[in-house]
Protein backbone atom coordinates (compact mmCIF):
# COMPACT_ATOMS: atom_id res chain seq x y z
CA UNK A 1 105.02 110.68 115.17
CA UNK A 2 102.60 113.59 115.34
CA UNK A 3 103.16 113.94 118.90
CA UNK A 4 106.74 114.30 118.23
CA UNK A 5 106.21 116.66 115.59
CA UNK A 6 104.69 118.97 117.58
CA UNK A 7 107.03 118.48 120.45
CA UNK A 8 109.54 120.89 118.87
CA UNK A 9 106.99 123.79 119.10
CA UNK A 10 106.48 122.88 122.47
CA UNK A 11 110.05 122.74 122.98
CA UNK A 12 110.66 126.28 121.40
CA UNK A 13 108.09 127.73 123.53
CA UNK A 14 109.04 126.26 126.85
CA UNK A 15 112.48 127.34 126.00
CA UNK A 16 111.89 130.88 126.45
CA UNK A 17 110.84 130.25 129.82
CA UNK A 18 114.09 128.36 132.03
CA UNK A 19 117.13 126.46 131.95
CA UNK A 20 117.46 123.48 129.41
CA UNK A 21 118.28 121.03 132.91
CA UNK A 22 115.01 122.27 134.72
CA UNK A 23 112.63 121.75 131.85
CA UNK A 24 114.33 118.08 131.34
CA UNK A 25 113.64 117.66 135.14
CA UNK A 26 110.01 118.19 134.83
CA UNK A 27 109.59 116.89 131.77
CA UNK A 28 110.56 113.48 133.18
CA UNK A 29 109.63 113.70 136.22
CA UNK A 30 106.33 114.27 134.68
CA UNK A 31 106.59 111.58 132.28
CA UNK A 32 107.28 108.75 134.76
CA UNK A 33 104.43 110.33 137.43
CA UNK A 34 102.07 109.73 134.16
CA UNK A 35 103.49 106.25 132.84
CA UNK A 36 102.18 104.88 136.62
CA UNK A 37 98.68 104.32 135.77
CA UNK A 38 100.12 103.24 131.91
CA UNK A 39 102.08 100.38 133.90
CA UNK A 40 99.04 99.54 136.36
CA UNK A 41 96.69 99.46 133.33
CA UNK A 42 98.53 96.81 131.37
CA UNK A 43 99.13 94.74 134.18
CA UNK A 44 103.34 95.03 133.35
CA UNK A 45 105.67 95.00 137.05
CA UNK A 46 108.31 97.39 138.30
CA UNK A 47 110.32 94.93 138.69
CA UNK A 48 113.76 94.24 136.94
CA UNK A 49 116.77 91.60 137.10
CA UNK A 50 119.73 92.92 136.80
CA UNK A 51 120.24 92.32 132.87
CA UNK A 52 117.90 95.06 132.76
CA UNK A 53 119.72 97.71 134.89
CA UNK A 54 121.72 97.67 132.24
CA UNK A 55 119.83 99.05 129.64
CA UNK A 56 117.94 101.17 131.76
CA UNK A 57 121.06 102.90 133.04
CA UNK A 58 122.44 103.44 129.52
CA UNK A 59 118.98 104.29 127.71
CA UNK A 60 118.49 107.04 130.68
CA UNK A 61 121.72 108.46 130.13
CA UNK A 62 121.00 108.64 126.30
CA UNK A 63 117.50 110.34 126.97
CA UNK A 64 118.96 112.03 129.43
CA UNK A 65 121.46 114.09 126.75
CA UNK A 66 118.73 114.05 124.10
CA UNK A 67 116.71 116.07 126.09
CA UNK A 68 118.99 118.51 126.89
CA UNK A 69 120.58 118.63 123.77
CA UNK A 70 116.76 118.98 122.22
CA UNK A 71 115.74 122.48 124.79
CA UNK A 72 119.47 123.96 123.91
CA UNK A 73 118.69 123.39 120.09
CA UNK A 74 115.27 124.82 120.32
CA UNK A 75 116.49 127.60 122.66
CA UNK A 76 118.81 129.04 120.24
CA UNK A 77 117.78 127.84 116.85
CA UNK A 78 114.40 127.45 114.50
CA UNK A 79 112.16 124.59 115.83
CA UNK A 80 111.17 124.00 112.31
CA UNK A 81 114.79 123.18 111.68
CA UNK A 82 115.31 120.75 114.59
CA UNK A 83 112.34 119.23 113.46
CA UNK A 84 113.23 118.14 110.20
CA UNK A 85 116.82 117.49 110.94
CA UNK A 86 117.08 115.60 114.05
CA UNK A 87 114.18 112.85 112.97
CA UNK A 88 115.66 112.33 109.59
CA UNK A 89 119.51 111.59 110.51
CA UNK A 90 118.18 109.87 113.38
CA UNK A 91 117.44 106.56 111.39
CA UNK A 92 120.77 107.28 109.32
CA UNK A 93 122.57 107.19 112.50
CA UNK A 94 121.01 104.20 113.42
CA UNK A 95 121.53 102.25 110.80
CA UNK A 96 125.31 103.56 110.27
CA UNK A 97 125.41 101.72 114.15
CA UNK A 98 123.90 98.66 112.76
CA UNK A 99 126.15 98.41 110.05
CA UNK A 100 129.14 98.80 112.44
CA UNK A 101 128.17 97.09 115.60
CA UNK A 102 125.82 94.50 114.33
CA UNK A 103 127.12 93.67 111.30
CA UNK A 104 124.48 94.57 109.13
CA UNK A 105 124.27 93.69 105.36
CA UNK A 106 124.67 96.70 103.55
CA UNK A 107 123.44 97.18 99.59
CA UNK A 108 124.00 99.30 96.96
CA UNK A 109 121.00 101.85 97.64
CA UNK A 110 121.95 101.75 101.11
CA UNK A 111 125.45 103.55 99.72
CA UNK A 112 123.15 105.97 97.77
CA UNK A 113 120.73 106.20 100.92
CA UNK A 114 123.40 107.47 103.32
CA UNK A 115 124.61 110.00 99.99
CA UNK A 116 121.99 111.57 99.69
CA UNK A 117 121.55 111.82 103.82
CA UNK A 118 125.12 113.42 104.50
CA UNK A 119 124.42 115.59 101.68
CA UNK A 120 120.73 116.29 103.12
CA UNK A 121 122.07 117.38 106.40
CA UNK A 122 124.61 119.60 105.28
CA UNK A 123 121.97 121.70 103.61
CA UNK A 124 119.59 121.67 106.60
CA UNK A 125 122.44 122.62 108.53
CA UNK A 126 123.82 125.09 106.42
CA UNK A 127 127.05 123.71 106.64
CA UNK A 128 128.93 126.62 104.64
CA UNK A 129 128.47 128.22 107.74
CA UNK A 130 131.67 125.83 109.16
CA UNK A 131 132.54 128.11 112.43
CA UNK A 132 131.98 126.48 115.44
CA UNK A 133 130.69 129.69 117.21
CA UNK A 134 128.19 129.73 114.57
CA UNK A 135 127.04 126.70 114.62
CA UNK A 136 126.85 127.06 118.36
CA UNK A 137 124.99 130.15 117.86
CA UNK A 138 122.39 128.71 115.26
CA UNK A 139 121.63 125.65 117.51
CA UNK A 140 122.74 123.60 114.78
CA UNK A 141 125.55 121.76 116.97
CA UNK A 142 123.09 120.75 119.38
CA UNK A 143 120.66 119.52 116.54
CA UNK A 144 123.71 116.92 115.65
CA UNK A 145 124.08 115.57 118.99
CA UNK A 146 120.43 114.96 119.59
CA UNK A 147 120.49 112.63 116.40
CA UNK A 148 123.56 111.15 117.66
CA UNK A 149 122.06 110.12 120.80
CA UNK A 150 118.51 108.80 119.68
CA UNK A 151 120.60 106.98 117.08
CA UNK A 152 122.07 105.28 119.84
CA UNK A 153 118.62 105.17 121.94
CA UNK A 154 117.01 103.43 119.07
CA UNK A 155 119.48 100.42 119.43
CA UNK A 156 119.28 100.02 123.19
CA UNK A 157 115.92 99.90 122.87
CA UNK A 158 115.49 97.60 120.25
CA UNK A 159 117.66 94.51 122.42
CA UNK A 160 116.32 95.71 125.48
CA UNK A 161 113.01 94.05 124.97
CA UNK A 162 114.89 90.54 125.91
CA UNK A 163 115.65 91.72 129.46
CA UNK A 164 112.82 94.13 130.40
CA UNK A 165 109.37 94.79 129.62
CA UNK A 166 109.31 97.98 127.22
CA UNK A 167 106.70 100.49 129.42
CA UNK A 168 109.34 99.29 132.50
CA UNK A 169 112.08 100.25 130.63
CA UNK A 170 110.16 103.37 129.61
CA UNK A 171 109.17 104.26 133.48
CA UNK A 172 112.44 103.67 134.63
CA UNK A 173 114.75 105.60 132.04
CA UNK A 174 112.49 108.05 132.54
CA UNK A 175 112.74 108.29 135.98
CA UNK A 176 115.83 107.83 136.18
CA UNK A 177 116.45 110.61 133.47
CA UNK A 178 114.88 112.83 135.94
CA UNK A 179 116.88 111.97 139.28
CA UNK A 180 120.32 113.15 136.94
CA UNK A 181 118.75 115.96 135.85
CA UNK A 182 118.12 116.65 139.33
CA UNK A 183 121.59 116.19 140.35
CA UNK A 184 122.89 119.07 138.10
CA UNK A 185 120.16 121.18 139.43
CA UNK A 186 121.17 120.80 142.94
CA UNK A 187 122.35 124.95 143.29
CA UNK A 188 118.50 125.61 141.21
CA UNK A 189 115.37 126.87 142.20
CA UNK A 190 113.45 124.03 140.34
CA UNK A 191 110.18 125.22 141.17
CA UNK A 192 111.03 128.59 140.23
CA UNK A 193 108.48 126.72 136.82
CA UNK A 194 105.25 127.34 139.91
CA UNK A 195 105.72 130.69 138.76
CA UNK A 196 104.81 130.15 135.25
CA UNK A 197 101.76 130.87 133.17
CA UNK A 198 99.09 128.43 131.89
CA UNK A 199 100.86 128.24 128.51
CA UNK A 200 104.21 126.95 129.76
CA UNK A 201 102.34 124.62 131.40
CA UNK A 202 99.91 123.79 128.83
CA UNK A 203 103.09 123.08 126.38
CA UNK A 204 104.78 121.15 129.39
CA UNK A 205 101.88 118.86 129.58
CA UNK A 206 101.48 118.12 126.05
CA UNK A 207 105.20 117.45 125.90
CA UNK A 208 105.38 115.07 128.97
CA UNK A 209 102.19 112.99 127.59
CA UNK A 210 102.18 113.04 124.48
CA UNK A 211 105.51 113.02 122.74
CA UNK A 212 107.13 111.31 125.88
CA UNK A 213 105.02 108.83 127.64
CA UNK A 214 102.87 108.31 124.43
CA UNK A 215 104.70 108.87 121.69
CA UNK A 216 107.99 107.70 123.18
CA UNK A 217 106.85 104.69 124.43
CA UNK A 218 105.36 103.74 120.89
CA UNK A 219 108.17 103.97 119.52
CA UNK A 220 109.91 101.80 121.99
CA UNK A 221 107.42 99.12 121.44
CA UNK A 222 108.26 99.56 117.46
CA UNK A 223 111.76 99.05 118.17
CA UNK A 224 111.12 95.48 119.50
CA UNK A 225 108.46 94.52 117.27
CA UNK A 226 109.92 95.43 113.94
CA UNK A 227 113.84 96.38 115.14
CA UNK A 228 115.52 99.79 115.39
CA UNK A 229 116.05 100.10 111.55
CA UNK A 230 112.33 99.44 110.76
CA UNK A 231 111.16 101.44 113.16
CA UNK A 232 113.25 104.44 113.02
CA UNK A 233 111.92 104.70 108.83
CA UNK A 234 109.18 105.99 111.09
CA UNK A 235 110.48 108.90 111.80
CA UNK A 236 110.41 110.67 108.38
CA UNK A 237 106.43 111.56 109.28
CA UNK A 238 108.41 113.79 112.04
CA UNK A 239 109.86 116.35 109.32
CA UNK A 240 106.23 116.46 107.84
CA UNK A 241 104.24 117.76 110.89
CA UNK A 242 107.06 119.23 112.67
CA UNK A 243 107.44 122.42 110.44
CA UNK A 244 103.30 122.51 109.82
CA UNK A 245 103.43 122.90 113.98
CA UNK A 246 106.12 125.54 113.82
CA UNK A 247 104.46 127.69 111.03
CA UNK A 248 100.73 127.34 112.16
CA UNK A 249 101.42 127.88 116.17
CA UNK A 250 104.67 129.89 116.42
CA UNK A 251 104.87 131.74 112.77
CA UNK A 252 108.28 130.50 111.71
CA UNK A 253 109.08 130.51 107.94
CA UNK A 254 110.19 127.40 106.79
CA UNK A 255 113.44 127.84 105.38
CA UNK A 256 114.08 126.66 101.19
CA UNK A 257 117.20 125.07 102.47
CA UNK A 258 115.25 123.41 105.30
CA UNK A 259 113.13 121.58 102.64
CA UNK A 260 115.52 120.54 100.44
CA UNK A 261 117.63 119.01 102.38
CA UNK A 262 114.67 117.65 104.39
CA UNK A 263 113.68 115.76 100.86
CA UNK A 264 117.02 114.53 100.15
CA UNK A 265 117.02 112.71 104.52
CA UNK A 266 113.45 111.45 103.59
CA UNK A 267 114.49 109.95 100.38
CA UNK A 268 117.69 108.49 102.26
CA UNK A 269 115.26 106.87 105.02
CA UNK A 270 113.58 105.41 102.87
CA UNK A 271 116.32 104.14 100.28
CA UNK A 272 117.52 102.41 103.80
CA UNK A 273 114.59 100.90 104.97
CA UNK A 274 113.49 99.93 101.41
CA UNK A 275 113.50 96.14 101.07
CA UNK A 276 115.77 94.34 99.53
CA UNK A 277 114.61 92.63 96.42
CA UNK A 278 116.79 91.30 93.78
CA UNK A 279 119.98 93.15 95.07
CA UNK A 280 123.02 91.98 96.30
CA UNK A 281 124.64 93.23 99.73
CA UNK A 282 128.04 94.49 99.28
CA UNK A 283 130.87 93.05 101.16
């Protein structure tokens, strides 16, 4: 959760440097070059039946938007802000899913968990501001739909571990995730990134191995050891390191609205992921 705590940072900074689509490229392209020797190591195949195309194909799709959403967010916006937001209404999301999908027991602090995480969110978000060019502007929009799809990502996950082995499905979303970003990159100098300095690709490298092949893939185990709800409570270390990153590396100033509201998603994480004793789930 460090890792991806201090991927926003790296996010912010590479940012600066190219397109949202050609830093997605490389950052997967990178990632499933470096999960090779991860796969070799553990003695886990390539291989997949076609139950598993299936999740791969939708969980690179998901990753696939996340990632762009994530370098658009970063671009415009605070990476302090992306990093307390999108990790906290991630699990939210997920469990919201849950509920719906899966059918879920819900409980009374579940009702006051997801209160105080709307409520959260609006205040990280500054809300008030309602425009749409402004929250365009601020990055906040594209905060919102990274959460959305990691919501969803933590679910595929989670039941892919019946089909496919989880550092396969890791290599292969990723790799995947790279051949569509690719394809919208068709007209674009990709390599134009040769060009760059030694902290781009400093940043780049940290971001590929650590938040992506090792954090990401962590997490993905997690997800089919303990299921997507479990493991998502996870997260909420995320908003912790995440602004630390951002203040120590980059000097941003960690907004009063930005903790706040980063309290109130914590507290509804873990009001979700709380066990249930003594309580009665509500129809």
């Amino acid at each position: 959760m460090a890792t991806w705590g201090l991927s926003w940072t790296n996010g912010k900074i590479l940012s600066q440097y190219c397109s949202s689509s050609i830093l997605a490229f490389w950052r997967f392209f990178l990632s499933s070059i470096f999960m090779i020797p991860v796969i070799l190591i553990t003695k886990n195949s390539f291989k997949v039946n076609a139950d598993g195309v299936k999740y791969i194909v939708i969980g690179a799709l998901l990753i696939f938007f996340y990632n762009i959403f994530f370098f658009m967010g970063t671009n415009l916006g605070y990476a302090n802000v992306g990093g307390v937001f999108v990790p906290t209404l991630n699990p939210i999301i997920t469990f919201i899913l849950s509920v719906i999908i899966f059918r879920e027991k819900i409980y009374t602090k579940d009702f006051i968990g997801l209160a105080f995480g709307i409520c959260g969110g609006i205040i990280v978000l500054e809300a008030w501001n309602i425009s749409s060019g402004q929250m365009i502007a601020n990055g906040n929009i594209f905060f919102l739909f990274a959460s959305i799809s990691w919501g969803i990502m933590s679910i595929i996950s989670g039941k892919s571990h019946n089909a496919i082995e989880t550092l396969t499905f890791s290599f292969w979303v990723y790799f995947i995730a790279s051949l569509l970003c690719l394809l919208i990159n068709v007209n674009t100098d990709i390599f134009i990134v040769i060009e760059f300095d030694l902290i781009f690709w400093f940043n780049l490298i940290i971001l590929s191995i650590g938040a992506q092949v090792f954090g990401a893939t962590v997490y993905f185990i997690a997800t089919t050891k303990l299921g997507p709800s479990k493991a998502s409570s996870f997260i909420f270390l995320v908003p912790i390191t995440a602004p630390i990153f951002s203040m120590f590396l980059i000097n941003e100033e960690l907004g009063i609205n930005t903790i706040i509201g980063g309290i109130m998603t914590m507290t509804a994480v873990y009001l979700i992921n709380r066990e249930n004793v003594q309580s009665e789930p509500i129809d």
